[in-house]
C-alpha atoms as a PDB file:
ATOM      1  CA  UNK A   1     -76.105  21.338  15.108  1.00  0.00           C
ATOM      2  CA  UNK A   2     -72.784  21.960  13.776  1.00  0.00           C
ATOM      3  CA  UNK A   3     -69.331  21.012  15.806  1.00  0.00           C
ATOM      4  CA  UNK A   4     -66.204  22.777  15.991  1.00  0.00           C
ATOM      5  CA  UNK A   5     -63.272  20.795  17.072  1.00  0.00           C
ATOM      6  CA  UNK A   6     -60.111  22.635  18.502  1.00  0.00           C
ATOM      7  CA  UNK A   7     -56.782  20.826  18.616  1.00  0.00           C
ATOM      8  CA  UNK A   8     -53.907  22.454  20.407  1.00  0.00           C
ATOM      9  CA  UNK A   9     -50.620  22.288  20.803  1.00  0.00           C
ATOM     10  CA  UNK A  10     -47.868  23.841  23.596  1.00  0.00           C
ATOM     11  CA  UNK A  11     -48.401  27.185  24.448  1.00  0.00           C
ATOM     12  CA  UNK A  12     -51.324  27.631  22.550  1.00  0.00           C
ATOM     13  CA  UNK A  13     -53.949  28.240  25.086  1.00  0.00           C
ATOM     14  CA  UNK A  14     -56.009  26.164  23.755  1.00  0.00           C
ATOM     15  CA  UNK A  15     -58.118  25.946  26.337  1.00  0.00           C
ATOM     16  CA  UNK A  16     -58.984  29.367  26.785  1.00  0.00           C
ATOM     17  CA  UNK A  17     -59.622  29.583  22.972  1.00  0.00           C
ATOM     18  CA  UNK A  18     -62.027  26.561  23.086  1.00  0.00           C
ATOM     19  CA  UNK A  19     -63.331  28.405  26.503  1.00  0.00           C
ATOM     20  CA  UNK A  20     -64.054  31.875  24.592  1.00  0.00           C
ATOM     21  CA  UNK A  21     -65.197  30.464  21.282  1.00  0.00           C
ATOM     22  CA  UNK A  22     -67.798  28.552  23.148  1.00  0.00           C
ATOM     23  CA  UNK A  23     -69.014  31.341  25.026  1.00  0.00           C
ATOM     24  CA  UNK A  24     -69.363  33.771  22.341  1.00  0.00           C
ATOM     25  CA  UNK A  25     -71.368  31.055  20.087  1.00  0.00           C
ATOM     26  CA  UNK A  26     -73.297  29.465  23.422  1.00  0.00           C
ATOM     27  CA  UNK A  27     -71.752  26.166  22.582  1.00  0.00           C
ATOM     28  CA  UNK A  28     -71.055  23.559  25.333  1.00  0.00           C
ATOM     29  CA  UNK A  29     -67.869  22.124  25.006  1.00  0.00           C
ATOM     30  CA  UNK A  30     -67.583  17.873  25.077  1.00  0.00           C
ATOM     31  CA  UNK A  31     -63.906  16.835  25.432  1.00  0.00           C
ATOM     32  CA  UNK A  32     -62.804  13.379  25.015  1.00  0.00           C
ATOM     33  CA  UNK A  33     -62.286  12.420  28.528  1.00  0.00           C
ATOM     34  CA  UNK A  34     -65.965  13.320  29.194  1.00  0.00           C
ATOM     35  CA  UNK A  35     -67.514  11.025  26.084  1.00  0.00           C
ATOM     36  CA  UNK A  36     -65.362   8.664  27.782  1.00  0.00           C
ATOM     37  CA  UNK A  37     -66.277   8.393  30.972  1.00  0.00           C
ATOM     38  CA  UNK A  38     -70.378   8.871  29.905  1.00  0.00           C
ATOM     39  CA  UNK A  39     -70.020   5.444  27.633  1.00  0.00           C
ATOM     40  CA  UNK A  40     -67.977   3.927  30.301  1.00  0.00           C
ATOM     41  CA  UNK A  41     -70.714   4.552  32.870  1.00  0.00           C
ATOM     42  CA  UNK A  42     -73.626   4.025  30.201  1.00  0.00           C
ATOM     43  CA  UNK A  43     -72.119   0.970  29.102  1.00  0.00           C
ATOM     44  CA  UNK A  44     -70.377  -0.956  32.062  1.00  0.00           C
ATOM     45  CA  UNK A  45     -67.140  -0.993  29.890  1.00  0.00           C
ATOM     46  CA  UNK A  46     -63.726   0.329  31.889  1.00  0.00           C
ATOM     47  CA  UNK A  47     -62.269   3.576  30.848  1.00  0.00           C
ATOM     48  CA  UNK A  48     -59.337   1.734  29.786  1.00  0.00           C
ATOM     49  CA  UNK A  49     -60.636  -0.012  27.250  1.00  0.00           C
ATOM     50  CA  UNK A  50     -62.372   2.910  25.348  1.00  0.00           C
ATOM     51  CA  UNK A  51     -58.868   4.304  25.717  1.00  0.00           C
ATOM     52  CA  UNK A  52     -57.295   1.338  23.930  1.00  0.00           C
ATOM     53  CA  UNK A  53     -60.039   0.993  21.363  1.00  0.00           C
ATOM     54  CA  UNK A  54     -59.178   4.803  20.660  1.00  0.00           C
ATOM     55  CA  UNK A  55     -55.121   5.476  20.578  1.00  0.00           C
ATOM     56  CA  UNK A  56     -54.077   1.924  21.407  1.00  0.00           C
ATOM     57  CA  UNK A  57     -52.782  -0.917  19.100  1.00  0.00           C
ATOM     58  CA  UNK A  58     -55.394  -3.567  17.994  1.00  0.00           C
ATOM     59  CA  UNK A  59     -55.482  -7.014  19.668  1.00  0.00           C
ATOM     60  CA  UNK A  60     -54.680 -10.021  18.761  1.00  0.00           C
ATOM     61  CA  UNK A  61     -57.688 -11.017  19.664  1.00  0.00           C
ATOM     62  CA  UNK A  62     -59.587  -8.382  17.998  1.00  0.00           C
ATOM     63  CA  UNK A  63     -60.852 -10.361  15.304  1.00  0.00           C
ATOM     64  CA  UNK A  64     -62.958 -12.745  17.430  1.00  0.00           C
ATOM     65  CA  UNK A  65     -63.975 -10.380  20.032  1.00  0.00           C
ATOM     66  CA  UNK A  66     -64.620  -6.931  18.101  1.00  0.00           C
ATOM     67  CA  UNK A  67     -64.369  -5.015  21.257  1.00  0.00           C
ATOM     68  CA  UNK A  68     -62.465  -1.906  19.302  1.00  0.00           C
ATOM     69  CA  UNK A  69     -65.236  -1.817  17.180  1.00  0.00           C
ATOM     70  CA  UNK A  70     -68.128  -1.957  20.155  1.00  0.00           C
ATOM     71  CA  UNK A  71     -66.180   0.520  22.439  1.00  0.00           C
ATOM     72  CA  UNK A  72     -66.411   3.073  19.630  1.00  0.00           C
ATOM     73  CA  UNK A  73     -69.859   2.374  18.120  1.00  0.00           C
ATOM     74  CA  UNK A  74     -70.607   3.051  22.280  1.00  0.00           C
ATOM     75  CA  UNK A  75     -68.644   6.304  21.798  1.00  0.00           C
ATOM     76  CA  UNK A  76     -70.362   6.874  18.603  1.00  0.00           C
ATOM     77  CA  UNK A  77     -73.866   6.832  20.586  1.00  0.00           C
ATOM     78  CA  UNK A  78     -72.520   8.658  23.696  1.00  0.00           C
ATOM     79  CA  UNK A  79     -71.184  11.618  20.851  1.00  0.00           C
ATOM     80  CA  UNK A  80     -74.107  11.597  19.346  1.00  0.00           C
ATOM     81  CA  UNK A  81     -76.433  11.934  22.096  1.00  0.00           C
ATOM     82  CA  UNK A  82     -74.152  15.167  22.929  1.00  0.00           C
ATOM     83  CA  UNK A  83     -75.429  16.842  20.043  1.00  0.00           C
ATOM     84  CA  UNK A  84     -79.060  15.939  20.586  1.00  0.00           C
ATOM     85  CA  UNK A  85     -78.873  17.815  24.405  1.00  0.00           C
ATOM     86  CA  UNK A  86     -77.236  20.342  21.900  1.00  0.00           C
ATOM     87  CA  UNK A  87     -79.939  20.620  19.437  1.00  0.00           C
ATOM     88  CA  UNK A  88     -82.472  21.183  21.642  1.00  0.00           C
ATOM     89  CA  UNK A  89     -81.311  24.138  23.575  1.00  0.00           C
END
């Protein structure tokens, strides 16, 4: 299934363009906050730290624990069961 990812900026509508584009091409549209929450749930890991693991500086501490590198093979899984449900509409 392919993927089409829409950044946008101020005053862009960027929304409505990701809105439009997915109607017309019967795409459902995953947003970041959504894979997010799914591996936080899935996983028993706080929001938080998948935010961290994501934008945030590494730890310290990073080196022992690997958590950056779990929290986004989690969103890895969580992403990529997203386009299984849509490969098989």
């Amino acid at each position: 299934m392919p993927a089409i990812t829409i950044f946008g900026g101020i005053y862009c509508h960027g929304d409505e363009v990701a809105r439009v584009v997915a109607e017309a091409l019967q795409y459902e549209i995953v947003r970041d906050r959504d894979l997010i929450f799914e591996a936080s749930k899935r996983y028993n890991v706080a929001e938080e730290k998948f935010l961290k693991a994501v934008v945030g500086k590494t730890s310290v501490f990073n080196k022992f624990t690997r958590e950056r590198e779990r929290c986004i093979a989690y969103l890895q899984c969580v992403l990529a069961d997203a386009f299984k449900r849509g490969m098989r509409r």
